[in-house]
C-alpha atoms as a PDB file:
ATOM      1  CA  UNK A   1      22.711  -6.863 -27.664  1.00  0.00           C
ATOM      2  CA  UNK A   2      23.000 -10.656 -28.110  1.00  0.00           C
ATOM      3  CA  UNK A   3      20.540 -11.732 -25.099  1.00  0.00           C
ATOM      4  CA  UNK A   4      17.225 -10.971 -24.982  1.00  0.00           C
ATOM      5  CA  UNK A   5      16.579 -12.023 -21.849  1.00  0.00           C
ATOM      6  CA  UNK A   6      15.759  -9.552 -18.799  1.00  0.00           C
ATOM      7  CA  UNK A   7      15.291  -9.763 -15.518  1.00  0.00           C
ATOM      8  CA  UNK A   8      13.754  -7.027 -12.814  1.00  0.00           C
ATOM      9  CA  UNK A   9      15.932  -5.032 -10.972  1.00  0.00           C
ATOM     10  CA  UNK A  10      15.625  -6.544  -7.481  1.00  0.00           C
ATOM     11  CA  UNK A  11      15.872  -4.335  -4.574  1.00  0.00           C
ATOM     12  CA  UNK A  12      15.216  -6.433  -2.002  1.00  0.00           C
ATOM     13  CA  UNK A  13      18.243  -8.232  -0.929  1.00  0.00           C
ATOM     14  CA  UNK A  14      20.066  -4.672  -1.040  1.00  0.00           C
ATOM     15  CA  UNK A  15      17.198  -2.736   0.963  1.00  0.00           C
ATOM     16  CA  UNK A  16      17.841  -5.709   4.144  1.00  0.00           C
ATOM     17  CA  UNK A  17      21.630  -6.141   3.643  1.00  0.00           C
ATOM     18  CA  UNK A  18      22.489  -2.554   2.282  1.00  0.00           C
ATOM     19  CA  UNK A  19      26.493  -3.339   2.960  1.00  0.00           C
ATOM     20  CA  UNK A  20      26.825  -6.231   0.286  1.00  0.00           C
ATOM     21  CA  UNK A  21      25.829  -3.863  -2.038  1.00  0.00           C
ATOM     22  CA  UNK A  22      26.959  -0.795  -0.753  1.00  0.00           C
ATOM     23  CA  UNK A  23      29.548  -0.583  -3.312  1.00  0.00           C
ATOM     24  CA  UNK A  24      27.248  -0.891  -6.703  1.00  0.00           C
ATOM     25  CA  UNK A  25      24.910   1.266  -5.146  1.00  0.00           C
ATOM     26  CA  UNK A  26      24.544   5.165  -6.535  1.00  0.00           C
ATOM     27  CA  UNK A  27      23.961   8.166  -4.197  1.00  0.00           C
ATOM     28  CA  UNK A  28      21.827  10.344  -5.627  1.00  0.00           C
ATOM     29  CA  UNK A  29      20.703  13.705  -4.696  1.00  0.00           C
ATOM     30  CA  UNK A  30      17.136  14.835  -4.240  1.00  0.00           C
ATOM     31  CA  UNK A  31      17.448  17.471  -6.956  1.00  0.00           C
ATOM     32  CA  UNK A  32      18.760  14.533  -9.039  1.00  0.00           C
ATOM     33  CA  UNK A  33      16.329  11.524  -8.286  1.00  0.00           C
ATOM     34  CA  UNK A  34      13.312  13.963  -8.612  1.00  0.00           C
ATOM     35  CA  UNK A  35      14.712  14.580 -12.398  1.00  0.00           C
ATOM     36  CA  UNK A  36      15.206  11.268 -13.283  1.00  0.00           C
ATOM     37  CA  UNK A  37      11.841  10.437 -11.745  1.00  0.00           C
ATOM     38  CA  UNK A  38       9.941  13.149 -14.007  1.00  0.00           C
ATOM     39  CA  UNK A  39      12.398  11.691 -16.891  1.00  0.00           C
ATOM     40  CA  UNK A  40      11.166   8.135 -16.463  1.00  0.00           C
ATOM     41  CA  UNK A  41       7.298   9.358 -15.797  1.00  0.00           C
ATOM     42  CA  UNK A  42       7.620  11.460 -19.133  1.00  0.00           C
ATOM     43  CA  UNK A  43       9.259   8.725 -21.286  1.00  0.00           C
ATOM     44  CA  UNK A  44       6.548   6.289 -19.876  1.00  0.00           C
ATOM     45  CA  UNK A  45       3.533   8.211 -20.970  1.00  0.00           C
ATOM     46  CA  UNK A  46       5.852   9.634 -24.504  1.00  0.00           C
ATOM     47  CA  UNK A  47       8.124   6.448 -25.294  1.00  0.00           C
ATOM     48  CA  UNK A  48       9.684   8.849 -26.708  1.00  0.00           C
ATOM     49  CA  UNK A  49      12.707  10.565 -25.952  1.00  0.00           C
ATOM     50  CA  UNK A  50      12.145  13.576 -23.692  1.00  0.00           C
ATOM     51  CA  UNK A  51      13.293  17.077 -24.096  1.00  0.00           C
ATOM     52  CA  UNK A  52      15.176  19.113 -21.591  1.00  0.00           C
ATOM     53  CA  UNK A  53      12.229  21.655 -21.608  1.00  0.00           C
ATOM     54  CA  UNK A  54       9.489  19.104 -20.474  1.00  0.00           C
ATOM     55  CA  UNK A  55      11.569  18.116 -17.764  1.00  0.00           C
ATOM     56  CA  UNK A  56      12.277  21.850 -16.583  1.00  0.00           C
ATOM     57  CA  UNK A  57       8.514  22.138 -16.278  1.00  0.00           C
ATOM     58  CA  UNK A  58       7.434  18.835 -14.753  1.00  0.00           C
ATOM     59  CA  UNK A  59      10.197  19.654 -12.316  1.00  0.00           C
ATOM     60  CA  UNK A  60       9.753  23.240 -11.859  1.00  0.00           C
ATOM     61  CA  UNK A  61      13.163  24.334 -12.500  1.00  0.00           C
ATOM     62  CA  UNK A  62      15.658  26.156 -14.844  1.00  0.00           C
ATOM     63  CA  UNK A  63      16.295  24.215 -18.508  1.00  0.00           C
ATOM     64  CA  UNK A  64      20.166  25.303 -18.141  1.00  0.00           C
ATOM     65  CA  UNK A  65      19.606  23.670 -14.341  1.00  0.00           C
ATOM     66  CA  UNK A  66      18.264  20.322 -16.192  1.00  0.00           C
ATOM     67  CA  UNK A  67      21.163  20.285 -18.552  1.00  0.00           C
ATOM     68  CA  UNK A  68      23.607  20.669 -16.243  1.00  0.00           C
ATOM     69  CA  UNK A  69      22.157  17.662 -13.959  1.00  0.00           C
ATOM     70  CA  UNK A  70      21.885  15.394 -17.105  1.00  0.00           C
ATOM     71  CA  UNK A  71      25.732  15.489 -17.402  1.00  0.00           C
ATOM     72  CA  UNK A  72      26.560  14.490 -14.489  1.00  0.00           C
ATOM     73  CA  UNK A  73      23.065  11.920 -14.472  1.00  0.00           C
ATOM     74  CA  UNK A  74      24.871  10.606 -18.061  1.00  0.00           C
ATOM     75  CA  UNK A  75      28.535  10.516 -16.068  1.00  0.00           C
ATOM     76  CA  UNK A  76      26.558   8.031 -14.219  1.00  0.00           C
ATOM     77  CA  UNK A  77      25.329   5.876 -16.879  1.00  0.00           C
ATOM     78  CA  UNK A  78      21.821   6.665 -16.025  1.00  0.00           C
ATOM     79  CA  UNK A  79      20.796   8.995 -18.770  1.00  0.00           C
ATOM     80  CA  UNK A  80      21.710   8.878 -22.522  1.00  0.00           C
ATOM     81  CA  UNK A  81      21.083  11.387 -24.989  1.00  0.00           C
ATOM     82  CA  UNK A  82      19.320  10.987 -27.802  1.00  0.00           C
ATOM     83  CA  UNK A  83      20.555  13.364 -30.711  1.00  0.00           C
ATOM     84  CA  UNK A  84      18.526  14.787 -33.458  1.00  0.00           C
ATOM     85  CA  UNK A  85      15.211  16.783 -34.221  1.00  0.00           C
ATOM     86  CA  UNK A  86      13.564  14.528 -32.277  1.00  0.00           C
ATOM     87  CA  UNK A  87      15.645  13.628 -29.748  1.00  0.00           C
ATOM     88  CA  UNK A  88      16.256  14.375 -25.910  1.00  0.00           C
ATOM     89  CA  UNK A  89      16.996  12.531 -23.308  1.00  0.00           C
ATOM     90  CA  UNK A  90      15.704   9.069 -21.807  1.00  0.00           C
ATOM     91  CA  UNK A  91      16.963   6.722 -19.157  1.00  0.00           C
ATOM     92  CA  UNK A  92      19.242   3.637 -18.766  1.00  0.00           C
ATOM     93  CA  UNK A  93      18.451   0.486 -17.024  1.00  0.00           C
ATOM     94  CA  UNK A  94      20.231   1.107 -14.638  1.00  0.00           C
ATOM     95  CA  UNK A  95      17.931   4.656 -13.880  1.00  0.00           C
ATOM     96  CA  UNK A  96      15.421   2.431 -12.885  1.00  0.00           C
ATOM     97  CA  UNK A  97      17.909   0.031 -10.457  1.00  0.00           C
ATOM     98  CA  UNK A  98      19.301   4.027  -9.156  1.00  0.00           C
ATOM     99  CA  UNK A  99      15.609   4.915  -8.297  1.00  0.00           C
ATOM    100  CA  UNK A 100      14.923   1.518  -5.636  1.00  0.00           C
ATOM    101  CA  UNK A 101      14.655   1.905  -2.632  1.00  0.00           C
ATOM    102  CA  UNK A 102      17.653   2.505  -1.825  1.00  0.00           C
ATOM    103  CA  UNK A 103      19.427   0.861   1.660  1.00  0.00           C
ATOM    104  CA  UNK A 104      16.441   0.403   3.593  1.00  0.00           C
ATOM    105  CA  UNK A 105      17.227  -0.191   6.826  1.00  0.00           C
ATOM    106  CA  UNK A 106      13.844  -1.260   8.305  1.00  0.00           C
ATOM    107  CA  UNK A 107      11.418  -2.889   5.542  1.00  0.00           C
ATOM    108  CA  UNK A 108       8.795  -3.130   7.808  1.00  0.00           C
ATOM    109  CA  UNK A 109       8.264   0.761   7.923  1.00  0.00           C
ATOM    110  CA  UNK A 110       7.090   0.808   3.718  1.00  0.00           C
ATOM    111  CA  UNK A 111       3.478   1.490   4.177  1.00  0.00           C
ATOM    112  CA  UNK A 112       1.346  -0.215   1.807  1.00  0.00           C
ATOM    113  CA  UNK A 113      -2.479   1.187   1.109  1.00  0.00           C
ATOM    114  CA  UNK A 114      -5.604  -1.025  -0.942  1.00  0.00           C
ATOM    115  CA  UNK A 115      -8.054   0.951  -2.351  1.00  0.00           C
ATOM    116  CA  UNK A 116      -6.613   4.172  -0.196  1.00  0.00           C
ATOM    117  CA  UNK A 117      -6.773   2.414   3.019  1.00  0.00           C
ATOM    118  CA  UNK A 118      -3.542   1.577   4.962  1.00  0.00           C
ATOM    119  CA  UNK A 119      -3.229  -2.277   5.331  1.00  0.00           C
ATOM    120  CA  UNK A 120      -1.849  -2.815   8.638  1.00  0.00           C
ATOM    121  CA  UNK A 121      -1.023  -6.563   8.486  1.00  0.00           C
ATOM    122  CA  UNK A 122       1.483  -6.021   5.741  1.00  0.00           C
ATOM    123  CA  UNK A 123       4.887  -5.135   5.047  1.00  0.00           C
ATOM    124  CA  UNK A 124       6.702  -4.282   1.748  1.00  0.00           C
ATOM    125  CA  UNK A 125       9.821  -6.277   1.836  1.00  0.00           C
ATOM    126  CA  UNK A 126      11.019  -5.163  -1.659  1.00  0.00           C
ATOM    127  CA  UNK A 127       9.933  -3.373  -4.828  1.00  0.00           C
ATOM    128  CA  UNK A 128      10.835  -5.183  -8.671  1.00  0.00           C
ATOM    129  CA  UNK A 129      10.516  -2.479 -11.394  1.00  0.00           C
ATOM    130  CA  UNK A 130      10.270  -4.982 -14.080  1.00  0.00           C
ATOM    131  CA  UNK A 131       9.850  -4.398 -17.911  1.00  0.00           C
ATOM    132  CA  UNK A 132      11.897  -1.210 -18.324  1.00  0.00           C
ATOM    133  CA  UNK A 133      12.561  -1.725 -21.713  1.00  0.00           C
ATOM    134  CA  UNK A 134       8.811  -1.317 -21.958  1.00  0.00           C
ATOM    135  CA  UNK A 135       8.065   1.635 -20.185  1.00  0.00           C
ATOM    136  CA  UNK A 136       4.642   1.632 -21.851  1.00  0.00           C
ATOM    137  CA  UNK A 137       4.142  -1.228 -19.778  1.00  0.00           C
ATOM    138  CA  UNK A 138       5.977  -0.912 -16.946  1.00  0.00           C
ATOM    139  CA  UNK A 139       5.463  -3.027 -13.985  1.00  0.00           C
ATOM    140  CA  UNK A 140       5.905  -3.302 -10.285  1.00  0.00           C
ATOM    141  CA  UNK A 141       7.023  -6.606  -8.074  1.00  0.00           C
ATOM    142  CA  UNK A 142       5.877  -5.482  -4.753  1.00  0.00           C
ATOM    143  CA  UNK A 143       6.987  -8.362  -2.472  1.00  0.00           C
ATOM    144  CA  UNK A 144       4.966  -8.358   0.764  1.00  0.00           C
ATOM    145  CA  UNK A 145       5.111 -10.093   4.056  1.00  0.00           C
ATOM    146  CA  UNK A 146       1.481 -10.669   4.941  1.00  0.00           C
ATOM    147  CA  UNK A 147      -1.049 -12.305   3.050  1.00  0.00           C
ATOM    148  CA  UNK A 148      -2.267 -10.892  -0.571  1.00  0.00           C
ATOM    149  CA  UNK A 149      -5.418 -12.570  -0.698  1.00  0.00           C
ATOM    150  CA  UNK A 150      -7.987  -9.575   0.065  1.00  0.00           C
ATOM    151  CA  UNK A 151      -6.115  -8.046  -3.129  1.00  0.00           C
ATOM    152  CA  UNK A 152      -7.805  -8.352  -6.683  1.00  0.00           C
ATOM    153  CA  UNK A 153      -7.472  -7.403 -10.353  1.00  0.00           C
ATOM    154  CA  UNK A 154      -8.118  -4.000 -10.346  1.00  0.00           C
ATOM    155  CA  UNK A 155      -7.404  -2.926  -7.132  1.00  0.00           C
ATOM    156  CA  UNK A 156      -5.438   0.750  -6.606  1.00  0.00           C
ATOM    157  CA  UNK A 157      -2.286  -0.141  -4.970  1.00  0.00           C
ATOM    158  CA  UNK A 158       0.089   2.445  -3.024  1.00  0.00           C
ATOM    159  CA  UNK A 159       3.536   1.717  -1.818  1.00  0.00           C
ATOM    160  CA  UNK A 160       5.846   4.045  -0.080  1.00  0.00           C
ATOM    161  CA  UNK A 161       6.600   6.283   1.120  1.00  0.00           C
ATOM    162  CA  UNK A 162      10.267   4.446   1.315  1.00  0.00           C
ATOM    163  CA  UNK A 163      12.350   5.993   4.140  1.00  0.00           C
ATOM    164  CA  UNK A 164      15.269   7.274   2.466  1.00  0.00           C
ATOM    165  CA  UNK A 165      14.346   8.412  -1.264  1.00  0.00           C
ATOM    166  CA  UNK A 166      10.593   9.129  -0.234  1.00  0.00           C
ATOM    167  CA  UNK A 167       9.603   6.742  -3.566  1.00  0.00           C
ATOM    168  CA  UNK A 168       6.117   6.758  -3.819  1.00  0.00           C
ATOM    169  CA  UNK A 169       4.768   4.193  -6.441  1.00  0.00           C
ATOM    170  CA  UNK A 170       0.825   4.279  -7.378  1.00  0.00           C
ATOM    171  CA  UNK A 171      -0.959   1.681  -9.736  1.00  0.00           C
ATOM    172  CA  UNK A 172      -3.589  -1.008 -10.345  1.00  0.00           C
ATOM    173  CA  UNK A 173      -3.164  -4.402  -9.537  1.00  0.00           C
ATOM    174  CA  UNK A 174      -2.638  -6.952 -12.769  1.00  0.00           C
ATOM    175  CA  UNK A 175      -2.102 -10.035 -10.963  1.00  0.00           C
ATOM    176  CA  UNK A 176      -0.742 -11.560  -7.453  1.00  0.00           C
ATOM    177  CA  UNK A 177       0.902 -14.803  -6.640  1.00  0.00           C
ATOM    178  CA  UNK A 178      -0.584 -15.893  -3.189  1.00  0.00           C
ATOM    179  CA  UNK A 179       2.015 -18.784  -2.589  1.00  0.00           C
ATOM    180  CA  UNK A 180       5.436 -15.876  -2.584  1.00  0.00           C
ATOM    181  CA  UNK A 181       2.789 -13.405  -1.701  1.00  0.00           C
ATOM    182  CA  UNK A 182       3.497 -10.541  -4.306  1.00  0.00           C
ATOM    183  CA  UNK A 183       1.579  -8.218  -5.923  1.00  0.00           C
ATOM    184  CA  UNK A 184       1.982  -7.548 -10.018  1.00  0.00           C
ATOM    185  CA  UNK A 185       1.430  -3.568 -10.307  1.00  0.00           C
ATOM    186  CA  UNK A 186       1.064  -1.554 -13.703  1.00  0.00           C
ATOM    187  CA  UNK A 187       2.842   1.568 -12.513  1.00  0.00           C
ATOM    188  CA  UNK A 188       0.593   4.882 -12.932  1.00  0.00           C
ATOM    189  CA  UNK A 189       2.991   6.816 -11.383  1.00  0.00           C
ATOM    190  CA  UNK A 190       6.195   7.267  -9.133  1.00  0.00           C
ATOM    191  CA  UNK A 191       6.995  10.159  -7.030  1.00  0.00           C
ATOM    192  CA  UNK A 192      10.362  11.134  -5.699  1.00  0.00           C
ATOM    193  CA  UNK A 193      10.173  14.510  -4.434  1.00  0.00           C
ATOM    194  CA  UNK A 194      12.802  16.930  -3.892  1.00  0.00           C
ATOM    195  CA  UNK A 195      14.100  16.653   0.184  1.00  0.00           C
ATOM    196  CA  UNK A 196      16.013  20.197  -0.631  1.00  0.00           C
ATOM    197  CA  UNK A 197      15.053  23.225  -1.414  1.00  0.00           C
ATOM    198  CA  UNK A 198      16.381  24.171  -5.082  1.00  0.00           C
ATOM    199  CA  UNK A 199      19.349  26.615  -5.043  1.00  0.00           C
END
C-alpha cells in the first residue's frame, strides 16, 4: 500500500498485439463477465460493497448461482469479499483490466456514436478505464483514430459494441485532448451481456 500512484488499465497495446499478452490475459465466460459487469455497475452507483442478492437480480439469476461464480471470480483475483453486516462483495483492479476489450483483432470494427449518431470517420483504437479506485468517478480513455474536434463537454458518448466481450460503454464527455485525439468519458454505464443462455 506504499504507492499511491495509479495508472489506467491500458487495453490498447493488448487489443492490436493480443499474443504479447496472451499469457496475462483472463478468459472469462459470458455468465461470468456479465456478473462482474453488474458487480462493478452496482458498486459504482453503492461504493459500497454489494450483496450476492443485488447481483442475482440485476443479473437475473439464482443467488446460490452468484455464489458459486464469485468463487471461482475470487480464485481469479477479481472479486474479494467483504465480511460483515455490511459486507458483500466488490471488485479488484484487476476486474476492471479482466473486463477490456479483450484480444481485439480488428480495432477498426469498435463503433463509436456522438449524440446517438454513428461517427463514421472514427475508430476506437483502445479503451482506458481509469480511476477504479474511485468508482464514484470512474472514467473512460477512449483513444480514437480520427479527429475529436466535433466532440464537446457534454456530449453522450457510445463505444462498443467490442467484438469479442460485446462491452458496451455509455457516458458524457468531460474533456478531450485533440493533439493524441482521445476522449475523457464519465462512465454511466457498461454492458456485457450474457452470449449463452443460462443453464
Amino acid at each position: 500500500m506504499g504507492t499511491q500512484t495509479f495508472t489506467g488499465l491500458s487495453i490498447a497495446f493488448k487489443d492490436i498485439y493480443p499474443e504479447v499478452d496472451r499469457m496475462s490475459s483472463i478468459e472469462l465466460t459470458p455468465s461470468q463477465k456479465q456478473i462482474l459487469t453488474a458487480l462493478i455497475n452496482l458498486y459504482r452507483e453503492s461504493e459500497s460493497a454489494v450483496k450476492g442478492e443485488d447481483i442475482a437480480e440485476e443479473v437475473n439469476r439464482n443467488p446460490g448461482t452468484i455464489r458459486n461464480q464469485m468463487q471461482s471470480l475470487k480464485a481469479l483475483q477479481l472479486v474479494e469479499g467483504v465480511p460483515g453486516p455490511k459486507g458483500g462483495y466488490k471488485p479488484t483492479a484487476n476486474a476492471y483490466e479482466a473486463l477490456d476489450i479483450q484480444e481485439m483483432d480488428e480495432p477498426a470494427t469498435v463503433p463509436l456514436y456522438h449524440e446517438g449518431e454513428l461517427v463514421a470517420e472514427a475508430n476506437v483504437e483502445g479503451i482506458d478505464l481509469s480511476s477504479v479506485h474511485h468508482p464514484e468517478k470512474c472514467r473512460a480513455e477512449i483513444h480514437v483514430q480520427g479527429s475529436v474536434r466535433d466532440f464537446h463537454e457534454g456530449d453522450k458518448v457510445t463505444v462498443g459494441p467490442t467484438p469479442l466481450s460485446k462491452l458496451v460503454v455509455e457516458g458524457v464527455l468531460d474533456g478531450k485532448d485533440d493533439t493524441s485525439n482521445t476522449l475523457i468519458l464519465i462512465i454511466e454505464d457498461m454492458v456485457a451481456p450474457a452470449e449463452e443462455p443460462a443453464h
